[in-house]
PDB file of N, CA and C in Angstrom:
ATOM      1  N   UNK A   1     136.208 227.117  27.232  1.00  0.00           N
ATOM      2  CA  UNK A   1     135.123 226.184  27.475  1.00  0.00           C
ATOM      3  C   UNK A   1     135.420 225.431  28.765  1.00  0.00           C
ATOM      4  N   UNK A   2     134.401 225.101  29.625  1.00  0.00           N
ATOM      5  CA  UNK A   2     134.410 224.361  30.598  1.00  0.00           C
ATOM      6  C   UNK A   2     135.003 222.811  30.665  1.00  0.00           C
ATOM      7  N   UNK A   3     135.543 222.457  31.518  1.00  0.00           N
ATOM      8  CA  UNK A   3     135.314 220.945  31.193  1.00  0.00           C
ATOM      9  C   UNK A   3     134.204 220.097  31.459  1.00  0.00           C
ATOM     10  N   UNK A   4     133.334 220.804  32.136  1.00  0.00           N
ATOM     11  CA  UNK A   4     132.033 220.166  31.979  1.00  0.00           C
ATOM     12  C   UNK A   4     131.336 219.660  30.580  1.00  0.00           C
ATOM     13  N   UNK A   5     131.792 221.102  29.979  1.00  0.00           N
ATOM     14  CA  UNK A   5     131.149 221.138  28.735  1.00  0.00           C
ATOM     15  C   UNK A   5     131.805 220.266  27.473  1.00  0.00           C
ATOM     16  N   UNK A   6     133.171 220.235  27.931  1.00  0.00           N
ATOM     17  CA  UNK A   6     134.175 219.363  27.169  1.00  0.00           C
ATOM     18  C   UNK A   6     133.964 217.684  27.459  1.00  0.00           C
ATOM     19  N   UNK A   7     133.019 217.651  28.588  1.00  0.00           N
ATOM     20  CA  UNK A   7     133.076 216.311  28.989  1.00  0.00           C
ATOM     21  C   UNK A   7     131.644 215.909  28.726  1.00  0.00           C
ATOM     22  N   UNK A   8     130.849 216.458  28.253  1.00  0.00           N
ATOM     23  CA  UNK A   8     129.364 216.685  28.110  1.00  0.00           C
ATOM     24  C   UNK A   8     129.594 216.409  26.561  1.00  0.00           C
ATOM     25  N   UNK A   9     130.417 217.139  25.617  1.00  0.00           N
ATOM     26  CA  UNK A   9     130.615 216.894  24.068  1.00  0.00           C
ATOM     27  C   UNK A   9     131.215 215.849  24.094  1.00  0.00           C
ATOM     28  N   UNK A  10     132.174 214.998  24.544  1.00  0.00           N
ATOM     29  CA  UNK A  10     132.732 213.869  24.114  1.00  0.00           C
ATOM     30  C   UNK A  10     131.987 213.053  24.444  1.00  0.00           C
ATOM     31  N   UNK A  11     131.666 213.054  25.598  1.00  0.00           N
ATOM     32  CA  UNK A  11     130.060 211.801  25.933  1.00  0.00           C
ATOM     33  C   UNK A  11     129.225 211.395  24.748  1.00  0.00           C
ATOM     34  N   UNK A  12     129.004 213.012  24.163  1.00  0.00           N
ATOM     35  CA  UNK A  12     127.649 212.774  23.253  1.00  0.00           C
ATOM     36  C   UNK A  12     128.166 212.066  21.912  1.00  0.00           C
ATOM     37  N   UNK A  13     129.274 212.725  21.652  1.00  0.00           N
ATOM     38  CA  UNK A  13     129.863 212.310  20.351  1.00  0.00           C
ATOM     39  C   UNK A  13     130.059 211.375  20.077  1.00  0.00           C
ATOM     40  N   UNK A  14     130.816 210.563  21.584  1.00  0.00           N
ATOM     41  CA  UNK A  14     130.873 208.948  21.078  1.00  0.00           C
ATOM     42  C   UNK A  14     129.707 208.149  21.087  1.00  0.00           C
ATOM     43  N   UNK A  15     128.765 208.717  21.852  1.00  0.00           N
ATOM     44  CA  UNK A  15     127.278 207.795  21.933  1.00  0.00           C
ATOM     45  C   UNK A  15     126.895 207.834  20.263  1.00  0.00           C
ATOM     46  N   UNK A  16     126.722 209.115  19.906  1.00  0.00           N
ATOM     47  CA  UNK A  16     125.905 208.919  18.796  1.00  0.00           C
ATOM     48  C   UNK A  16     126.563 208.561  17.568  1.00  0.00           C
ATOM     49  N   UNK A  17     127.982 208.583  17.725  1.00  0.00           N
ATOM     50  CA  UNK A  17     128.511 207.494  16.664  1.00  0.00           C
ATOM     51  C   UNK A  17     128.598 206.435  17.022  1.00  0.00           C
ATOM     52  N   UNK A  18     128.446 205.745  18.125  1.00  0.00           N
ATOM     53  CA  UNK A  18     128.238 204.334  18.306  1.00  0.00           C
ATOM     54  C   UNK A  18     126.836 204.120  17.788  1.00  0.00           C
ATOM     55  N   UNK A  19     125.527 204.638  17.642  1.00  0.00           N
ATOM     56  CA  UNK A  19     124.891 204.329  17.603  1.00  0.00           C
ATOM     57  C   UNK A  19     124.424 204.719  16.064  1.00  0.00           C
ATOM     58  N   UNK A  20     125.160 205.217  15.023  1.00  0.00           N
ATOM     59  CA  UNK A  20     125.036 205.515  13.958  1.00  0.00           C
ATOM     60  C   UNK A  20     125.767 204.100  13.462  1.00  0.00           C
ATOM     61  N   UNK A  21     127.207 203.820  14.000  1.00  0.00           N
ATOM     62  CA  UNK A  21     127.883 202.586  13.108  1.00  0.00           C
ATOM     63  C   UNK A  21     127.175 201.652  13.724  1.00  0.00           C
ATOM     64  N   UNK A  22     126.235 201.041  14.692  1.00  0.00           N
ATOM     65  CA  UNK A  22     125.877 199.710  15.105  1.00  0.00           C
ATOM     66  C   UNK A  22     124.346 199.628  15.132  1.00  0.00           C
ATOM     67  N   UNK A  23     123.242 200.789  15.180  1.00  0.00           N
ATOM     68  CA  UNK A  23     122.143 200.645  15.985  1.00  0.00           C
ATOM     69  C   UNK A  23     120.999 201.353  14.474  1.00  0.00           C
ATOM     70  N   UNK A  24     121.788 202.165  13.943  1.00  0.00           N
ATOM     71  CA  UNK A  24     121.068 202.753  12.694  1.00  0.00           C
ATOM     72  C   UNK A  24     121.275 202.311  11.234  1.00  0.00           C
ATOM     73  N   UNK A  25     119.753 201.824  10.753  1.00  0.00           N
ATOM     74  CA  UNK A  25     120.001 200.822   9.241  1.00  0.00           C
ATOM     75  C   UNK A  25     119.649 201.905   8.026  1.00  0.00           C
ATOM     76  N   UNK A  26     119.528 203.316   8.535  1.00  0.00           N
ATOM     77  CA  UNK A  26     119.255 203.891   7.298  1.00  0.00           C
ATOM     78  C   UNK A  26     120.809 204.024   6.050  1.00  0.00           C
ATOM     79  N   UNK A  27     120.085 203.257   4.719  1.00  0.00           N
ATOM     80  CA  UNK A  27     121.755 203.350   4.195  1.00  0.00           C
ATOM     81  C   UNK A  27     121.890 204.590   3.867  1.00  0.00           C
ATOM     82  N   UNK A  28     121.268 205.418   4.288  1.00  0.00           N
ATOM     83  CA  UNK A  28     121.982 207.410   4.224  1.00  0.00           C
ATOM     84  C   UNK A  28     123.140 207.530   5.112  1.00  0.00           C
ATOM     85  N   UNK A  29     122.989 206.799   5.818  1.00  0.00           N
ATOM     86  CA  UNK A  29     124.681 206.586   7.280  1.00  0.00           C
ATOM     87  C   UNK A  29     125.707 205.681   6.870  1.00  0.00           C
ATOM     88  N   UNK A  30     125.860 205.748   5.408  1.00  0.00           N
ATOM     89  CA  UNK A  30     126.920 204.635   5.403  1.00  0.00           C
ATOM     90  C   UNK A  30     127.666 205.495   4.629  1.00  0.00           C
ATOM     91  N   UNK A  31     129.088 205.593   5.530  1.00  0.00           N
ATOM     92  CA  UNK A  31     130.326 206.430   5.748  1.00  0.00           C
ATOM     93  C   UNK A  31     130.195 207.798   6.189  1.00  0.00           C
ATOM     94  N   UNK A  32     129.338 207.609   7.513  1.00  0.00           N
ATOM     95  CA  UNK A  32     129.148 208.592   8.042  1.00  0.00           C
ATOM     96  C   UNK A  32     129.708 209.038   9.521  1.00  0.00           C
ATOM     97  N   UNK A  33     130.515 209.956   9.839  1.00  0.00           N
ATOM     98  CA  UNK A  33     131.116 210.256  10.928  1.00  0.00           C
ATOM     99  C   UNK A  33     130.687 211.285  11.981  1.00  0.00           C
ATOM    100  N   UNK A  34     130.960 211.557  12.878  1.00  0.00           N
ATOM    101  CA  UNK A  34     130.492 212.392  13.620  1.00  0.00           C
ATOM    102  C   UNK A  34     131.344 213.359  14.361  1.00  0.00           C
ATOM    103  N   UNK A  35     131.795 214.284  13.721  1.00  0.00           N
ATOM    104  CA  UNK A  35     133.125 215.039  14.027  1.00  0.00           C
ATOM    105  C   UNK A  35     132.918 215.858  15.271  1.00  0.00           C
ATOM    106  N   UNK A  36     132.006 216.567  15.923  1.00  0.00           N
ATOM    107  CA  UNK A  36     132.455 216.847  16.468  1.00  0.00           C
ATOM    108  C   UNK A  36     131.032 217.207  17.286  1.00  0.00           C
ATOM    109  N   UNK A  37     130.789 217.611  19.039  1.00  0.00           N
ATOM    110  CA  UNK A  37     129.675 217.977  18.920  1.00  0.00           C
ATOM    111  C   UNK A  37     130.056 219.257  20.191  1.00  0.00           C
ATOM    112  N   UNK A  38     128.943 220.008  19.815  1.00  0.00           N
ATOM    113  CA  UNK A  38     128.954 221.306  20.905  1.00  0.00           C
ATOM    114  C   UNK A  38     127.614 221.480  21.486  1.00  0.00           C
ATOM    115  N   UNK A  39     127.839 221.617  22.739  1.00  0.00           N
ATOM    116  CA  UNK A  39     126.805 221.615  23.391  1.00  0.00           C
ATOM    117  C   UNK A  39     127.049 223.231  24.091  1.00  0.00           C
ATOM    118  N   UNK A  40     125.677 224.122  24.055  1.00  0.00           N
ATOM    119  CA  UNK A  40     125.833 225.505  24.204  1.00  0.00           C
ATOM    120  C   UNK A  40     125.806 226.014  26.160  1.00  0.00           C
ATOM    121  N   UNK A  41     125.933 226.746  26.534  1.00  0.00           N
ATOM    122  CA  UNK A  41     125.851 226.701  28.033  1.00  0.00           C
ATOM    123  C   UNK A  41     125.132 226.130  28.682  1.00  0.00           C
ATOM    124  N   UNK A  42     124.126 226.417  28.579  1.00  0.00           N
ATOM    125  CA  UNK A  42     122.518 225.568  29.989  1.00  0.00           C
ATOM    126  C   UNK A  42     122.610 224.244  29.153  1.00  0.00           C
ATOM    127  N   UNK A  43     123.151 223.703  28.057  1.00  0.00           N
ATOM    128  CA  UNK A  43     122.809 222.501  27.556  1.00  0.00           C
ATOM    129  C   UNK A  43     121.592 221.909  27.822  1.00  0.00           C
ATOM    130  N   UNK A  44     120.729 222.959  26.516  1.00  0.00           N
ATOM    131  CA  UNK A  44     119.566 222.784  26.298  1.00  0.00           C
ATOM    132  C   UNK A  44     120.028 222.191  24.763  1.00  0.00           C
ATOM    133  N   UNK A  45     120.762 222.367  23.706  1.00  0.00           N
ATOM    134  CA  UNK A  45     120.960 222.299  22.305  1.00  0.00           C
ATOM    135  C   UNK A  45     122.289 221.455  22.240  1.00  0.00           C
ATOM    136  N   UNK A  46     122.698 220.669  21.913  1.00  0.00           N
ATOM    137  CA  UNK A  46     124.187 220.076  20.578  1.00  0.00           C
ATOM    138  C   UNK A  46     123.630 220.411  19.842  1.00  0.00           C
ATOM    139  N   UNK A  47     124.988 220.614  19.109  1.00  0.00           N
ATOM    140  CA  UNK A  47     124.992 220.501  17.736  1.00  0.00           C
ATOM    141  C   UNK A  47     126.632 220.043  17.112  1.00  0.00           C
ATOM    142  N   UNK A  48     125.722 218.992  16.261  1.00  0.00           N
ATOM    143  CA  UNK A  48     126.341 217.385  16.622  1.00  0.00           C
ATOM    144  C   UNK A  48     126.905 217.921  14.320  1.00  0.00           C
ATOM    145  N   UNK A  49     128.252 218.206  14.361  1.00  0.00           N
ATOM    146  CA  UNK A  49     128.641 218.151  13.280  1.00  0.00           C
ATOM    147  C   UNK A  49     128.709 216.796  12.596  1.00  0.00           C
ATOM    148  N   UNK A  50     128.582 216.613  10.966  1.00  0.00           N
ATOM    149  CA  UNK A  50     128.010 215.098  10.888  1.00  0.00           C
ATOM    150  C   UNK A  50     129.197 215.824   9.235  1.00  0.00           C
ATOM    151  N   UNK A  51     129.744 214.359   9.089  1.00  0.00           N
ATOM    152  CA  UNK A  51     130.465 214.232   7.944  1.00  0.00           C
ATOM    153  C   UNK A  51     130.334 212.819   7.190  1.00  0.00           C
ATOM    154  N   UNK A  52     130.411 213.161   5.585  1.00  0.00           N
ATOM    155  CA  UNK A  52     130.458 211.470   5.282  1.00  0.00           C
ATOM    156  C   UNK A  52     130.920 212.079   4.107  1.00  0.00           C
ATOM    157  N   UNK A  53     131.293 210.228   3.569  1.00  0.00           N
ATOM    158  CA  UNK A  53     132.235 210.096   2.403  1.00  0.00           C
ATOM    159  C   UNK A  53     131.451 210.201   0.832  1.00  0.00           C
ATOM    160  N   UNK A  54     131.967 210.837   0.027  1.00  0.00           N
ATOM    161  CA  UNK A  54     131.202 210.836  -0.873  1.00  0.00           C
ATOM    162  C   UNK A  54     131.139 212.163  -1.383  1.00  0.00           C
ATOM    163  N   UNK A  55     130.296 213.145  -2.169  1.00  0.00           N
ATOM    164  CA  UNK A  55     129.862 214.324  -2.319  1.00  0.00           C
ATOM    165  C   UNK A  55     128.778 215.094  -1.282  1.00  0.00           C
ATOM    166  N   UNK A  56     128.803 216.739  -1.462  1.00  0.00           N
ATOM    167  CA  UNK A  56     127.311 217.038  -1.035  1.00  0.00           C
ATOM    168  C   UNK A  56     126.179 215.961  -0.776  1.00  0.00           C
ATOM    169  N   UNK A  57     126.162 215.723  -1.636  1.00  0.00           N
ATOM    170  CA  UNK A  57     124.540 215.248  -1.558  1.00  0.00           C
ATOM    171  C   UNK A  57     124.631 213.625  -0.551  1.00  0.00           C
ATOM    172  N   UNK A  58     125.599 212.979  -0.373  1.00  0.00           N
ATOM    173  CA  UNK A  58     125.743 212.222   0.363  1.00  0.00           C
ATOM    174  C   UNK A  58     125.662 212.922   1.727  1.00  0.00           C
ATOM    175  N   UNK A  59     126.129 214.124   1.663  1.00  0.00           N
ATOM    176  CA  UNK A  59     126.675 214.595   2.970  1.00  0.00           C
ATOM    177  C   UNK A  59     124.939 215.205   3.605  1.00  0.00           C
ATOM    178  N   UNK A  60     124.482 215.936   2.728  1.00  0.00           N
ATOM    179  CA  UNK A  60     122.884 216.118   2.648  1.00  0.00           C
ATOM    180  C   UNK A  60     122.060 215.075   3.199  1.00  0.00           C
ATOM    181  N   UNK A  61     121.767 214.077   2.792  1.00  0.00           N
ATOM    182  CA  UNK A  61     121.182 212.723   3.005  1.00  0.00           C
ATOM    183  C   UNK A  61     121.221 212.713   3.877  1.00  0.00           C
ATOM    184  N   UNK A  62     122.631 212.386   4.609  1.00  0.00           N
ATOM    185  CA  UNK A  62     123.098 211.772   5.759  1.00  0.00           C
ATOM    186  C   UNK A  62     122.374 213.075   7.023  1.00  0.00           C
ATOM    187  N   UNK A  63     122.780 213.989   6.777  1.00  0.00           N
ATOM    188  CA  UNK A  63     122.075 215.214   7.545  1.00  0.00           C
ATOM    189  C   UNK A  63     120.676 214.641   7.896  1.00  0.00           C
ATOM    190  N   UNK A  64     120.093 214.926   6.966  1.00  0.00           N
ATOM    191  CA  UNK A  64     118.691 214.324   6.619  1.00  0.00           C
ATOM    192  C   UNK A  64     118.012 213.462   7.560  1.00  0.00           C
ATOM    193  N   UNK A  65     118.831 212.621   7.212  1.00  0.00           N
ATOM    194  CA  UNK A  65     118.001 211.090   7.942  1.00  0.00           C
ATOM    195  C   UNK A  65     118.810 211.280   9.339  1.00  0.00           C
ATOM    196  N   UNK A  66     119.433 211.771   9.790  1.00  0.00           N
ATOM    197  CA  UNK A  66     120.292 212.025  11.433  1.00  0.00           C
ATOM    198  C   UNK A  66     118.820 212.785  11.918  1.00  0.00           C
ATOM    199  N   UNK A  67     118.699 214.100  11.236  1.00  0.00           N
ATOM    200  CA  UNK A  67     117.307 214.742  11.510  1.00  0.00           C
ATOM    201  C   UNK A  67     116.084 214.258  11.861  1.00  0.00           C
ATOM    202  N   UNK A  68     115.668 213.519  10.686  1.00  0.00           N
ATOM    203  CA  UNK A  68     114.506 212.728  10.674  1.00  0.00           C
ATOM    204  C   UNK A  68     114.626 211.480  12.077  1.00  0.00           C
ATOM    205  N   UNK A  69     115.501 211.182  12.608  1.00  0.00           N
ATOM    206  CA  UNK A  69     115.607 210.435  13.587  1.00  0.00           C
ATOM    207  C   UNK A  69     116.289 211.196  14.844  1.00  0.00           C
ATOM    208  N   UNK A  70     116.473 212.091  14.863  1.00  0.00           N
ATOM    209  CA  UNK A  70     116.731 213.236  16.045  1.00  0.00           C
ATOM    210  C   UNK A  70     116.261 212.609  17.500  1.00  0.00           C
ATOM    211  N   UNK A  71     114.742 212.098  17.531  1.00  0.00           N
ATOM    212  CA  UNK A  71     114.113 212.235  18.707  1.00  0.00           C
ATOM    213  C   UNK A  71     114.368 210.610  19.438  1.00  0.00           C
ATOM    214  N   UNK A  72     114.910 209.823  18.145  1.00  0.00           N
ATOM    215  CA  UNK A  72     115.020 208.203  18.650  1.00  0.00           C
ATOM    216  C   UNK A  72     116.461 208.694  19.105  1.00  0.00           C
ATOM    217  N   UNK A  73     117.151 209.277  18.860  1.00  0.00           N
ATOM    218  CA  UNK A  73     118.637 209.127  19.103  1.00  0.00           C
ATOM    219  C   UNK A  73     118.759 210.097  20.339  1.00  0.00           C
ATOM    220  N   UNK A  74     117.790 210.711  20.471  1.00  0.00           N
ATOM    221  CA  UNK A  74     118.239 211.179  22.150  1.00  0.00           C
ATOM    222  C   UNK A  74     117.358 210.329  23.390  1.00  0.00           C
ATOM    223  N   UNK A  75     116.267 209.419  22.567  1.00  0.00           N
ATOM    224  CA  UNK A  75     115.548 208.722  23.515  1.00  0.00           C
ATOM    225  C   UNK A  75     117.395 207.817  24.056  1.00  0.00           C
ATOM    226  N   UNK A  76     117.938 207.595  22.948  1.00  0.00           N
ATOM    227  CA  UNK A  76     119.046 206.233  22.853  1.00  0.00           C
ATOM    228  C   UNK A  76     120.008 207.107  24.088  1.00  0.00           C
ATOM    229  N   UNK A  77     119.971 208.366  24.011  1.00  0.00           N
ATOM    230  CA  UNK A  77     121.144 209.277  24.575  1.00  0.00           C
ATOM    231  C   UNK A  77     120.469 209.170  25.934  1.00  0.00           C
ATOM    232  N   UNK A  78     119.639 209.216  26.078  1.00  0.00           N
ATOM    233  CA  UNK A  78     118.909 209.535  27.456  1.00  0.00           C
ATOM    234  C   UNK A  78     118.953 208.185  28.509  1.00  0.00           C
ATOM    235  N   UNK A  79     119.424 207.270  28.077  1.00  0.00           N
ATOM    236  CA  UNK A  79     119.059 206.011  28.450  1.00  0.00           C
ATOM    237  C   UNK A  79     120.295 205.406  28.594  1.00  0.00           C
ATOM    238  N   UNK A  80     121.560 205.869  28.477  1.00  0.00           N
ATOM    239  CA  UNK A  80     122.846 206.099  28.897  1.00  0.00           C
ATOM    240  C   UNK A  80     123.609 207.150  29.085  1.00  0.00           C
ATOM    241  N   UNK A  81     123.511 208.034  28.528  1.00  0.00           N
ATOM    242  CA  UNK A  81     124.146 209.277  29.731  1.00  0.00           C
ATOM    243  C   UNK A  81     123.315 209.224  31.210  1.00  0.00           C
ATOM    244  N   UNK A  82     124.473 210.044  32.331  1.00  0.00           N
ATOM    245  CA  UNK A  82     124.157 210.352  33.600  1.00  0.00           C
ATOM    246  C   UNK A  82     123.538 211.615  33.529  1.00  0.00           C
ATOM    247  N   UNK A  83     122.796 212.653  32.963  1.00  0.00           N
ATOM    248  CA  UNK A  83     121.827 213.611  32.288  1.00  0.00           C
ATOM    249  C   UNK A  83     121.043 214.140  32.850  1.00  0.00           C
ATOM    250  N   UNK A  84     120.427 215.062  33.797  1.00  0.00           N
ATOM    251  CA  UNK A  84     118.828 215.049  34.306  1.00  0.00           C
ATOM    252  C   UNK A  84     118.433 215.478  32.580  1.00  0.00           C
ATOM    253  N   UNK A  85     118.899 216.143  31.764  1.00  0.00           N
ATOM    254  CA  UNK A  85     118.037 216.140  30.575  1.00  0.00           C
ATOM    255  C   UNK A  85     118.982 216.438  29.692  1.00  0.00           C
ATOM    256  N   UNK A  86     118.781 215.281  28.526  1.00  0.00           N
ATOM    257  CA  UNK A  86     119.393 215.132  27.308  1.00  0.00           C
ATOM    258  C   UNK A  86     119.528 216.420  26.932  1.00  0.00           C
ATOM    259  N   UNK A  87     120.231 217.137  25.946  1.00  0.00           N
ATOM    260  CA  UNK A  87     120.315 218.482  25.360  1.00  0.00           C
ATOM    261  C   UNK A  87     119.658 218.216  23.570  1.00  0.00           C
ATOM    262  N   UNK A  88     118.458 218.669  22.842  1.00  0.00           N
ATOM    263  CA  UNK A  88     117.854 218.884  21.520  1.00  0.00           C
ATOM    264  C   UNK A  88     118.985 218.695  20.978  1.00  0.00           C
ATOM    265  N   UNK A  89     118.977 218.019  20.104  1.00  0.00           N
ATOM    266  CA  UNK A  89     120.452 217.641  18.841  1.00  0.00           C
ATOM    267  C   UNK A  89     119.763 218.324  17.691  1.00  0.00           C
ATOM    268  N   UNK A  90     120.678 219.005  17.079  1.00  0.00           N
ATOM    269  CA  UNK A  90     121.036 219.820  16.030  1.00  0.00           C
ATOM    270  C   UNK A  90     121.903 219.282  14.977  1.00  0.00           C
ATOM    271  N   UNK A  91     121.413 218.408  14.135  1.00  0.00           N
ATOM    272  CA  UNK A  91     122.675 218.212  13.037  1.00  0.00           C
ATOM    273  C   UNK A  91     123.202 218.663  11.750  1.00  0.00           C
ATOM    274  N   UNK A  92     124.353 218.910  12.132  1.00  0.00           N
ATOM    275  CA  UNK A  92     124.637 220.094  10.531  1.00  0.00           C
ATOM    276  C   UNK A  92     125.955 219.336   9.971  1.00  0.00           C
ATOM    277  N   UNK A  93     125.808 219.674   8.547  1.00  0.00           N
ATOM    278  CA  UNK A  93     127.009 219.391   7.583  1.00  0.00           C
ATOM    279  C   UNK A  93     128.631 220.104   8.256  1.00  0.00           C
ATOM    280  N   UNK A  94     129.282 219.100   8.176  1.00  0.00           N
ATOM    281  CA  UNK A  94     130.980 219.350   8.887  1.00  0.00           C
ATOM    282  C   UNK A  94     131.489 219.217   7.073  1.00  0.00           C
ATOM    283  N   UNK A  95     131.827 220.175   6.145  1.00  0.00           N
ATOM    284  CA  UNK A  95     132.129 219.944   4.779  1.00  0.00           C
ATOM    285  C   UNK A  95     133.834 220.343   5.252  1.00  0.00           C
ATOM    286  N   UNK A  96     134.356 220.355   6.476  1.00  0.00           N
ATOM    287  CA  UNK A  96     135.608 220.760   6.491  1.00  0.00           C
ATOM    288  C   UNK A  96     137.018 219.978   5.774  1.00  0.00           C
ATOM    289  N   UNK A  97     136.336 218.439   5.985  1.00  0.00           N
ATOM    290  CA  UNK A  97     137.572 217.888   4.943  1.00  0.00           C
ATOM    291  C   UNK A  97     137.545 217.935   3.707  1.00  0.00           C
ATOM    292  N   UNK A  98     135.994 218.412   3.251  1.00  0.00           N
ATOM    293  CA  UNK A  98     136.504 218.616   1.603  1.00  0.00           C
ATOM    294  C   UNK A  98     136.784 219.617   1.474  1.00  0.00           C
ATOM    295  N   UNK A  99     136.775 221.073   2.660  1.00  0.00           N
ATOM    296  CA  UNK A  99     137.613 222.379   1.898  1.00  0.00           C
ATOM    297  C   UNK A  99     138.984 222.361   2.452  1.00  0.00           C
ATOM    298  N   UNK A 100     139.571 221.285   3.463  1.00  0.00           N
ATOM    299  CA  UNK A 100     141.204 220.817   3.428  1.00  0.00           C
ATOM    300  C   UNK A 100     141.276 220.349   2.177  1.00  0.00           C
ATOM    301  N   UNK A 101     140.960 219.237   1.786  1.00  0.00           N
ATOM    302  CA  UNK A 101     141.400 218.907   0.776  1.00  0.00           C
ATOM    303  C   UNK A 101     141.221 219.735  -0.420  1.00  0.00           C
ATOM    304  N   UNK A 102     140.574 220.736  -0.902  1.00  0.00           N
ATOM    305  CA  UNK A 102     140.757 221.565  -1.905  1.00  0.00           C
ATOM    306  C   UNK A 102     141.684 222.414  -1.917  1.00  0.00           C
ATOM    307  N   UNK A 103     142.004 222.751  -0.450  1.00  0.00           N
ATOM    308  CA  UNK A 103     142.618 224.098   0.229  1.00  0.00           C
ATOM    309  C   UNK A 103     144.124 223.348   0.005  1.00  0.00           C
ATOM    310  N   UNK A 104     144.320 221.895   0.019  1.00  0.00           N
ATOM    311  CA  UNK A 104     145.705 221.175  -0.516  1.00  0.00           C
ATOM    312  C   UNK A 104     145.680 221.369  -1.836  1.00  0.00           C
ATOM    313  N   UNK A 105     145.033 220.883  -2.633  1.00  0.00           N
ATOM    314  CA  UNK A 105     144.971 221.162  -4.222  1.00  0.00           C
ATOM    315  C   UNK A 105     145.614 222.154  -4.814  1.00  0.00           C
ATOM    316  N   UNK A 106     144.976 223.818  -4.079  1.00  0.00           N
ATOM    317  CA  UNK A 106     145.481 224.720  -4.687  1.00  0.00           C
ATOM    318  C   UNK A 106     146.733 224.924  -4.546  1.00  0.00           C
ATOM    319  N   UNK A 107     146.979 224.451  -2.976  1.00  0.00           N
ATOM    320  CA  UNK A 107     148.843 224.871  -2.443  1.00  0.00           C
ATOM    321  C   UNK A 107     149.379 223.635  -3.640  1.00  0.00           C
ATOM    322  N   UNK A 108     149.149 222.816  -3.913  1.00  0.00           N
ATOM    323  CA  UNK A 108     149.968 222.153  -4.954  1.00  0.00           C
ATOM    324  C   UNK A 108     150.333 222.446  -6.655  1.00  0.00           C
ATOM    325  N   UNK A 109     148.478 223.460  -6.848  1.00  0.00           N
ATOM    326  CA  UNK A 109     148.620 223.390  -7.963  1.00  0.00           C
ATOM    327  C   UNK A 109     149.435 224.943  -7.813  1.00  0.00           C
ATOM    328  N   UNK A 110     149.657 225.567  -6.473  1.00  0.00           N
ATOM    329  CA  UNK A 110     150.460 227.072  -6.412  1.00  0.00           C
ATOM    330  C   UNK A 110     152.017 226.272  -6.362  1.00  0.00           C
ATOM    331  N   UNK A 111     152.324 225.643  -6.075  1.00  0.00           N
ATOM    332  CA  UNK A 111     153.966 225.398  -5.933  1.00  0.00           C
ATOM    333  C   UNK A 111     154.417 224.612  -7.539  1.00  0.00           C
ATOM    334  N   UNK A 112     153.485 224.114  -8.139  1.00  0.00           N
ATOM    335  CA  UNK A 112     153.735 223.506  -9.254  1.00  0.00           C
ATOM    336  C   UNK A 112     153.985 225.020 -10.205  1.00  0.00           C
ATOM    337  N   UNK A 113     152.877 225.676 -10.063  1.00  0.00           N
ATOM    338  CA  UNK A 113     152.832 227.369 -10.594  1.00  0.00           C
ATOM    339  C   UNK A 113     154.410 227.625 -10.689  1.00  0.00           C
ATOM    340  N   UNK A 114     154.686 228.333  -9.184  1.00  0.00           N
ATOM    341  CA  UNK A 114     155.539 228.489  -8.719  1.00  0.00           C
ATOM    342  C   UNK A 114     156.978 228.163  -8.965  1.00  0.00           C
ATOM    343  N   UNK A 115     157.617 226.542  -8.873  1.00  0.00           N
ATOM    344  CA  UNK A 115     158.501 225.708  -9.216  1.00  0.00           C
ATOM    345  C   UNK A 115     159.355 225.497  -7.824  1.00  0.00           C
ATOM    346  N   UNK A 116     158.381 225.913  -6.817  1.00  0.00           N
ATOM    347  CA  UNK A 116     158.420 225.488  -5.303  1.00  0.00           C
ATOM    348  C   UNK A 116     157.865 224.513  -4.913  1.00  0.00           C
ATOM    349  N   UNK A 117     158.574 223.277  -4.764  1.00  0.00           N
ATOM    350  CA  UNK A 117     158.562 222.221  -4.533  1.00  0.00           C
ATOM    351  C   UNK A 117     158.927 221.343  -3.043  1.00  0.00           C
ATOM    352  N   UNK A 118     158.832 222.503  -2.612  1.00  0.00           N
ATOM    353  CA  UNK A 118     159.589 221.673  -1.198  1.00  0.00           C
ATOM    354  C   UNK A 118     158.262 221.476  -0.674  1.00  0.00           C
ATOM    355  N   UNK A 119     157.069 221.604  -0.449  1.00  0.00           N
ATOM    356  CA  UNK A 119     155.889 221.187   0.218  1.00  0.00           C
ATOM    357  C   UNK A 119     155.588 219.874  -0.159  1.00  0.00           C
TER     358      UNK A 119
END
């Protein structure tokens, strides 16, 4: 990846979690993070991975209402990035820390199996 493009995703990422923890009152965003975002070559598209605390369906919600407000949050993006044009945000479920944390579970409940204990 470019560093353009590396410098184009961290821009976005921190904007729109600043503007999720300070600027957005939907309570579907509460414990909601913004892990990570990718923006595709011509950066016409992000796609802005979105995580929160809780189950699915928290994590759903939160998707949801990021969606449903898509077009205010790049007006917000457009109006501080240096940009000739914002890139369409795409937001999708990041479920990666709950399959670490399952993916720990099993290595524990395998060494308990086991009677390998050094992990």
């Amino acid at each position: 990846m470019s560093a353009r493009l590396d410098k184009v995703n961290t821009a976005i990422r921190k904007e729109v979690a600043e503007l999720v923890l300070r600027r957005m009152r939907d309570p579907r965003l509460t414990n909601v993070t913004i892990t990570a975002v990718e923006v595709n070559r011509d950066l016409s598209v992000a796609t802005v991975h979105v995580s929160a605390l809780g189950g699915p369906e928290q994590l759903q919600a939160a998707v949801a209402a990021l969606r449903d407000a898509a077009g205010w949050v790049r007006r917000q993006l457009a109006s501080v990035l240096t940009m000739r044009t914002v890139p369409e945000l795409d937001f999708v479920a990041d479920d990666s820390a709950r399959r670490a944390q399952r993916l720990e579970e099993l290595f524990r409940e395998h060494h308990r199996e086991t009677g390998d204990e050094e992990s």
